[in-house]
N, C-alpha and C. Protein backbone atom coordinates (compact mmCIF):
# COMPACT_ATOMS: atom_id res chain seq x y z
N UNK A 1 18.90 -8.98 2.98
CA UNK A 1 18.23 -7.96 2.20
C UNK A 1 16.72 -8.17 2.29
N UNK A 2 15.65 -7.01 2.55
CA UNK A 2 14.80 -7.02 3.04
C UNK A 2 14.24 -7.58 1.25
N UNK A 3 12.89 -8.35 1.03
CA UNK A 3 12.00 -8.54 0.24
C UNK A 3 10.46 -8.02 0.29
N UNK A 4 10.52 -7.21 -0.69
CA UNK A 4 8.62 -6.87 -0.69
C UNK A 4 8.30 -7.45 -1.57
N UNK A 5 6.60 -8.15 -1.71
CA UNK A 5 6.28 -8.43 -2.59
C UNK A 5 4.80 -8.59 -2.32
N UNK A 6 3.98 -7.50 -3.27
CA UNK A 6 3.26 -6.94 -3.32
C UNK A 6 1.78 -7.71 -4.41
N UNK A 7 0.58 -7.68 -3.43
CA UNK A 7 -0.11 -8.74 -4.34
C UNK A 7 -1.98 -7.88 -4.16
N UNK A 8 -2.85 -8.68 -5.04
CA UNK A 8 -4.13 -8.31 -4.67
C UNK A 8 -4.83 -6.93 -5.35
N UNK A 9 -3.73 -6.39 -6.15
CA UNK A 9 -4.50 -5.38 -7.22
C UNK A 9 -5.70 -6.15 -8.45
N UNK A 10 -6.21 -5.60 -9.42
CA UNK A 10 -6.90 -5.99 -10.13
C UNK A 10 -7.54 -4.72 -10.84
N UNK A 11 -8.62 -5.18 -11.74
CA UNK A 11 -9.72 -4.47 -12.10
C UNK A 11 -10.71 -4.39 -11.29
N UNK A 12 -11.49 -2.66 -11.26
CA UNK A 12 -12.30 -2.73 -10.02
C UNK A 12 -13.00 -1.39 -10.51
N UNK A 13 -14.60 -1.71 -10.36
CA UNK A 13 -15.35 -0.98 -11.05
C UNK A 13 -15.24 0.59 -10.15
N UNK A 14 -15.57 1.68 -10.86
CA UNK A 14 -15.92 2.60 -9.48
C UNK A 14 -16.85 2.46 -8.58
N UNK A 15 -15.84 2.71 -6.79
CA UNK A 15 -17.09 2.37 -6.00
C UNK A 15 -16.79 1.21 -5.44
N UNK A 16 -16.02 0.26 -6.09
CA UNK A 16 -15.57 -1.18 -5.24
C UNK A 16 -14.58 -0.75 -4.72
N UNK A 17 -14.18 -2.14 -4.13
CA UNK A 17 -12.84 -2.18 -3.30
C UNK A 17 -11.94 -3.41 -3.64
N UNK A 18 -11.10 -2.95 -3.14
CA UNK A 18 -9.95 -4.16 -3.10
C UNK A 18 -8.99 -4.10 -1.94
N UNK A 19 -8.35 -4.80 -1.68
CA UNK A 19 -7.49 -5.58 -0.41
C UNK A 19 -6.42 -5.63 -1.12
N UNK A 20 -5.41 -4.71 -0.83
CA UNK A 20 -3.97 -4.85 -1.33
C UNK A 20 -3.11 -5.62 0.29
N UNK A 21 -2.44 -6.58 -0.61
CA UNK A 21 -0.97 -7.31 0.64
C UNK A 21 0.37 -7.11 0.26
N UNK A 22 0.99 -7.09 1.18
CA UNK A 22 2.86 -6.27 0.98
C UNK A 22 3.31 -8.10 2.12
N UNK A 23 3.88 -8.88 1.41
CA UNK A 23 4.29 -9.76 2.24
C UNK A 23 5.89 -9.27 1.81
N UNK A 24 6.78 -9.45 3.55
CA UNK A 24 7.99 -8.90 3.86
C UNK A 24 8.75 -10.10 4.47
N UNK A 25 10.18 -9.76 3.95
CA UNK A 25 11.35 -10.60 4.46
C UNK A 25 11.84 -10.32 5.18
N UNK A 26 12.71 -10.80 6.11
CA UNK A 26 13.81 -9.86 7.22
C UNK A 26 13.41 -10.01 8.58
N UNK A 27 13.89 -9.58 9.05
CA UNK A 27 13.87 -9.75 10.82
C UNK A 27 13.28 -8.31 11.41
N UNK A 28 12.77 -8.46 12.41
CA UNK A 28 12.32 -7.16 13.21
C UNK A 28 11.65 -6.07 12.52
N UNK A 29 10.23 -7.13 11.48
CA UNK A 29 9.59 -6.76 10.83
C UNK A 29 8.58 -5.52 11.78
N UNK A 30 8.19 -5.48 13.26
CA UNK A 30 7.53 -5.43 13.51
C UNK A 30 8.31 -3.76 14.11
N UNK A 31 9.54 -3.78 13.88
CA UNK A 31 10.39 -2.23 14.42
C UNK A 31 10.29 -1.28 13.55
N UNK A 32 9.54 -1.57 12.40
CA UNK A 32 10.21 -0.88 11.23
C UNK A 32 8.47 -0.13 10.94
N UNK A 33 8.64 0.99 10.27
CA UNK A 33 7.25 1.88 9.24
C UNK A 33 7.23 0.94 8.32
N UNK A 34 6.02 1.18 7.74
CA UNK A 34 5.46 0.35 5.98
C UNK A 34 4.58 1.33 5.48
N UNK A 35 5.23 1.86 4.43
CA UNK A 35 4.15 2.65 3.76
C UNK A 35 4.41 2.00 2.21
N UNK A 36 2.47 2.72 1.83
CA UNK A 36 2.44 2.21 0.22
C UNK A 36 2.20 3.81 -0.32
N UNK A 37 3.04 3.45 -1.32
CA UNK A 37 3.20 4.70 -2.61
C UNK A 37 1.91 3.73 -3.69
N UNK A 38 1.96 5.01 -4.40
CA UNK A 38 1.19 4.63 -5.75
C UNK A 38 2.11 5.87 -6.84
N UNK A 39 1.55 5.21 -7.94
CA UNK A 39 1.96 5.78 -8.76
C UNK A 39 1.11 5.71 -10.14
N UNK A 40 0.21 6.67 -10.79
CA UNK A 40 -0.36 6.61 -12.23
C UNK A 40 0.42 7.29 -12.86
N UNK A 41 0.13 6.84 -14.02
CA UNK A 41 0.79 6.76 -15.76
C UNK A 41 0.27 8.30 -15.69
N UNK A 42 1.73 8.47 -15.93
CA UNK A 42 2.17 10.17 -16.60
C UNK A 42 2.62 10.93 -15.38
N UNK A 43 2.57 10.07 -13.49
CA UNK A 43 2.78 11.14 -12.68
C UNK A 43 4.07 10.82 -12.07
N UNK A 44 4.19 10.95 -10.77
CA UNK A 44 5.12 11.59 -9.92
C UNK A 44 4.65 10.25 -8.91
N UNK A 45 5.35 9.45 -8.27
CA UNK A 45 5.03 8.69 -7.17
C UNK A 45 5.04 9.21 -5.63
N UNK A 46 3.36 8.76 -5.25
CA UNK A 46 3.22 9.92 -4.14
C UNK A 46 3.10 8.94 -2.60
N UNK A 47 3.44 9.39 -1.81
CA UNK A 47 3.07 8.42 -0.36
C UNK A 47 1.21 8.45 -0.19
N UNK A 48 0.87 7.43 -0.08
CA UNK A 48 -0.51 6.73 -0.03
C UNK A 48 -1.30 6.55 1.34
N UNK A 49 -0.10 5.77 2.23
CA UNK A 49 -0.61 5.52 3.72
C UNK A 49 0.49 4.95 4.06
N UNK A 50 0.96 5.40 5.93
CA UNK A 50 2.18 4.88 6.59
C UNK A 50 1.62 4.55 7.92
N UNK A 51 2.11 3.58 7.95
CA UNK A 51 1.81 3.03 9.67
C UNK A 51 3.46 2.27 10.06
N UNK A 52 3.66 3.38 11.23
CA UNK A 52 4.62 2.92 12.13
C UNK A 52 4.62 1.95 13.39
N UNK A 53 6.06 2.10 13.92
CA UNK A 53 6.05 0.12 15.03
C UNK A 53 4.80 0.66 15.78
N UNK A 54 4.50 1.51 16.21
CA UNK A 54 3.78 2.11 17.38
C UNK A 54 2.33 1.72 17.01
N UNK A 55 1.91 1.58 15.71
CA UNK A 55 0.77 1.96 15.15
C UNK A 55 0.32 3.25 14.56
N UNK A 56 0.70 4.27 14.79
CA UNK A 56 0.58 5.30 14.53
C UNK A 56 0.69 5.32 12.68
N UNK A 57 -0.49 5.92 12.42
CA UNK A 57 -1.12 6.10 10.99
C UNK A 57 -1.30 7.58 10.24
N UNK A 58 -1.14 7.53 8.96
CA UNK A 58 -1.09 8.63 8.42
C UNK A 58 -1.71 9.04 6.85
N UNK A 59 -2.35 9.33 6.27
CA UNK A 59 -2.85 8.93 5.37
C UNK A 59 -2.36 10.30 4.48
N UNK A 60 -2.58 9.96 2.91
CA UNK A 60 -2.53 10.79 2.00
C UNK A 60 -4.44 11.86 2.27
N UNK A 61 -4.54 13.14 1.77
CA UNK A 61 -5.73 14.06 1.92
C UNK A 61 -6.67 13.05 1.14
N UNK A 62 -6.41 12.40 -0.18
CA UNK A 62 -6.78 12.09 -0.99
C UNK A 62 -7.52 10.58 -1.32
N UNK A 63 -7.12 10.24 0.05
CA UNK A 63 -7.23 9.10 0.32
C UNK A 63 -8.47 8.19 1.63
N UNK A 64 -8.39 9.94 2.66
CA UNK A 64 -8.40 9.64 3.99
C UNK A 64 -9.51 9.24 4.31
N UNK A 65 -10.29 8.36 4.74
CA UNK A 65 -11.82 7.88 5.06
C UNK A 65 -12.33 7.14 3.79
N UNK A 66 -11.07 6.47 2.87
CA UNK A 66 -11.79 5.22 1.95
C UNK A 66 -10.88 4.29 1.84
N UNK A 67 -9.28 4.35 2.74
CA UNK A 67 -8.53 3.38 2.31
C UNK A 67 -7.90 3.19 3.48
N UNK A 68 -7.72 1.56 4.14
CA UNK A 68 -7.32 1.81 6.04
C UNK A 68 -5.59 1.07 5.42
N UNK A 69 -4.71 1.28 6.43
CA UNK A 69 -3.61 0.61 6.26
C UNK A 69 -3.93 0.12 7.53
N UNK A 70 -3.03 -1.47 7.41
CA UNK A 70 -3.16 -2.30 8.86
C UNK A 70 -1.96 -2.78 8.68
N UNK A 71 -1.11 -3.62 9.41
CA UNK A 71 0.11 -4.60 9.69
C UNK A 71 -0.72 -5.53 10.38
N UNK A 72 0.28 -7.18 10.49
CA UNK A 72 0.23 -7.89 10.83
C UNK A 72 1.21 -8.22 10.99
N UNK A 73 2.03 -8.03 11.81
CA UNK A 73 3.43 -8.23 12.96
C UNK A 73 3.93 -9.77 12.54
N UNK A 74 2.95 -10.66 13.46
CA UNK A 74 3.28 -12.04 13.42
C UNK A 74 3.37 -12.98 12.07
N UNK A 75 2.80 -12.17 10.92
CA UNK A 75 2.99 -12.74 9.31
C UNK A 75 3.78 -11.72 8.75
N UNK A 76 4.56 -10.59 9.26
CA UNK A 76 5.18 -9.63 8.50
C UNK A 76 4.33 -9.57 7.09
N UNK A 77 3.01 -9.24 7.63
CA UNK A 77 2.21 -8.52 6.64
C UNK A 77 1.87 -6.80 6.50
N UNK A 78 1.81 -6.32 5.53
CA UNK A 78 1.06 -5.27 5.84
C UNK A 78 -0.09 -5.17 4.86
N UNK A 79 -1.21 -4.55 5.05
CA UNK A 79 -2.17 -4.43 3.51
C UNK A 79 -2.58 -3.15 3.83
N UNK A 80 -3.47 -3.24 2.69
CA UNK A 80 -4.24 -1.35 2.14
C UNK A 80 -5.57 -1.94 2.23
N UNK A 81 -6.68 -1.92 2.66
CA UNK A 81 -7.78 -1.49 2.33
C UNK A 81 -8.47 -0.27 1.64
N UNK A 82 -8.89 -0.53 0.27
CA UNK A 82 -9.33 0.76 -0.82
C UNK A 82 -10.97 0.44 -0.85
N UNK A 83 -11.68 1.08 -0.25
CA UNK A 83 -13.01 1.22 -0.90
C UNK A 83 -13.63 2.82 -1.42
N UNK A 84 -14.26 2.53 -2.10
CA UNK A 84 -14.88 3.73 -2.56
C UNK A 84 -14.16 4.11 -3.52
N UNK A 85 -13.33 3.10 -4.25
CA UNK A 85 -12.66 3.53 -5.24
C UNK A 85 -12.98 4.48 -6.43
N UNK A 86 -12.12 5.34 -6.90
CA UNK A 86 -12.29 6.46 -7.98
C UNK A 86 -11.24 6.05 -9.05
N UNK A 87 -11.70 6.29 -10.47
CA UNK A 87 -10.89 6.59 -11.44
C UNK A 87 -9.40 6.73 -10.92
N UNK A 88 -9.74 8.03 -10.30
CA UNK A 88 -8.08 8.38 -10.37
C UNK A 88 -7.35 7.70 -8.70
N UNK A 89 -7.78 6.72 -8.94
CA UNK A 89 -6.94 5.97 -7.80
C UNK A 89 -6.42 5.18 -9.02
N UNK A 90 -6.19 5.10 -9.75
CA UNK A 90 -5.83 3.96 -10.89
C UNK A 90 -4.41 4.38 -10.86
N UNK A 91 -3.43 3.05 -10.84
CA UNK A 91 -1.76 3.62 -10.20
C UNK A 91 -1.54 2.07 -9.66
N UNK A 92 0.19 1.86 -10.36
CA UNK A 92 0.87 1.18 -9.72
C UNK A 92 0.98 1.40 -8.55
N UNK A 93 0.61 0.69 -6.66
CA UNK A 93 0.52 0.88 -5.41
C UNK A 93 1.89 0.05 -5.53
N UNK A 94 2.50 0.31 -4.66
CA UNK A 94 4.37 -0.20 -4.29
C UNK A 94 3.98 -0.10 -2.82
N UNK A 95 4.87 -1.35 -2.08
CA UNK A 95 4.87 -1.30 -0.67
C UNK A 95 6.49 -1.15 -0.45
N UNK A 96 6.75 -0.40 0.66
CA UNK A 96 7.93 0.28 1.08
C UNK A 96 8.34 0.11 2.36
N UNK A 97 9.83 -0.24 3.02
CA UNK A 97 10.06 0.01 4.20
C UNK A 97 11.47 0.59 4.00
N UNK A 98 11.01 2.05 4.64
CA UNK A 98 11.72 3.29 4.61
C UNK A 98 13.37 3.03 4.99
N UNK A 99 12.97 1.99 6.25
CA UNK A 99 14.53 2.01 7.32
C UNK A 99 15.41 1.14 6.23
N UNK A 100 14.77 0.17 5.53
CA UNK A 100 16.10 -0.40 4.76
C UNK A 100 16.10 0.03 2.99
N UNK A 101 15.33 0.97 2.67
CA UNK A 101 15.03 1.32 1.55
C UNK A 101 14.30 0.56 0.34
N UNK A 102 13.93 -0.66 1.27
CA UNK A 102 13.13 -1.56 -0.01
C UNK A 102 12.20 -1.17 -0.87
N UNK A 103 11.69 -1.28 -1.67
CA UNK A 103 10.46 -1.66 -2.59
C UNK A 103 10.19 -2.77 -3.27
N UNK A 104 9.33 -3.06 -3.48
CA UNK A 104 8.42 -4.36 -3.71
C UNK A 104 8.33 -3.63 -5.19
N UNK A 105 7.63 -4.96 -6.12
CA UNK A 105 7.87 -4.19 -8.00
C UNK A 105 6.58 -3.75 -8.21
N UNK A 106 5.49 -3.91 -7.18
CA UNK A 106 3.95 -3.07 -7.56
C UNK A 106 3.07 -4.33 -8.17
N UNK A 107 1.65 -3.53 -7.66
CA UNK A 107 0.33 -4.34 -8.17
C UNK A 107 -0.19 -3.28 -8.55
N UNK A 108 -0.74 -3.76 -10.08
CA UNK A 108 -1.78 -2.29 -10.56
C UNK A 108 -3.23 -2.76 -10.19
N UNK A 109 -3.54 -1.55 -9.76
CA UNK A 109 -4.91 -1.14 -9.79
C UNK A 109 -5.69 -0.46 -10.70
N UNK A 110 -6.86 -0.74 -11.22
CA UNK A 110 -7.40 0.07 -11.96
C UNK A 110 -8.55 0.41 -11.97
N UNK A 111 -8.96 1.34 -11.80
CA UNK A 111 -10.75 1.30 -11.20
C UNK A 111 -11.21 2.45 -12.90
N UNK A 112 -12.09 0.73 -13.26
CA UNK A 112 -12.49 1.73 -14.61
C UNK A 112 -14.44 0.99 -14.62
N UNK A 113 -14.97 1.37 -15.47
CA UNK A 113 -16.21 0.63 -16.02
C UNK A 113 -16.46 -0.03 -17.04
């Protein structure tokens, strides 16, 4: 059974950044998509950023030119890079791999002053 477990949220003023990590269990980490959802208090959990085996990347509108997704194959890592953070990026981020249905239990983020 695949394991996510999801680290590197915090408090973060508007305008900073933070480095979210999704460390993963399982084999043939490197065949599989990883995308991170988020989710804020009162909504709907939405897809954030996906990068497949290929590399191939995809971002939320809302997101696109302040937050990079990367993998790291050989540590079955994946992370989020968030800069330019806004208010309403504030949301439980969950890391996901689609092919075996995992989720990881979330790191909150909160970008306040």
């Amino acid at each position: 059974q695949v394991q996510l477990v999801e680290s590197g949220g915090g408090l973060v003023q508007p305008g900073g950044s933070l480095r979210l990590s999704c460390a993963t269990s399982g084999s043939s980490f490197s065949s599989y998509t990883m995308r991170w959802y988020r989710q804020a208090p009162g909504k709907q959990r939405e897809l954030v950023a996906s990068i497949n085996s290929g590399g191939t990347i995809n971002y939320a509108d809302s997101v696109k030119g302040r937050f990079t997704i990367s993998r790291d194959n050989a540590r079955r890592m994946v992370y989020l890079e968030m800069s330019s953070l806004k208010s309403e990026d504030t949301a439980v981020y969950y890391c996901n791999q689609p092919a075996s249905a995992a989720w990881g239990k979330g790191t909150l983020v909160t970008v306040s002053s």
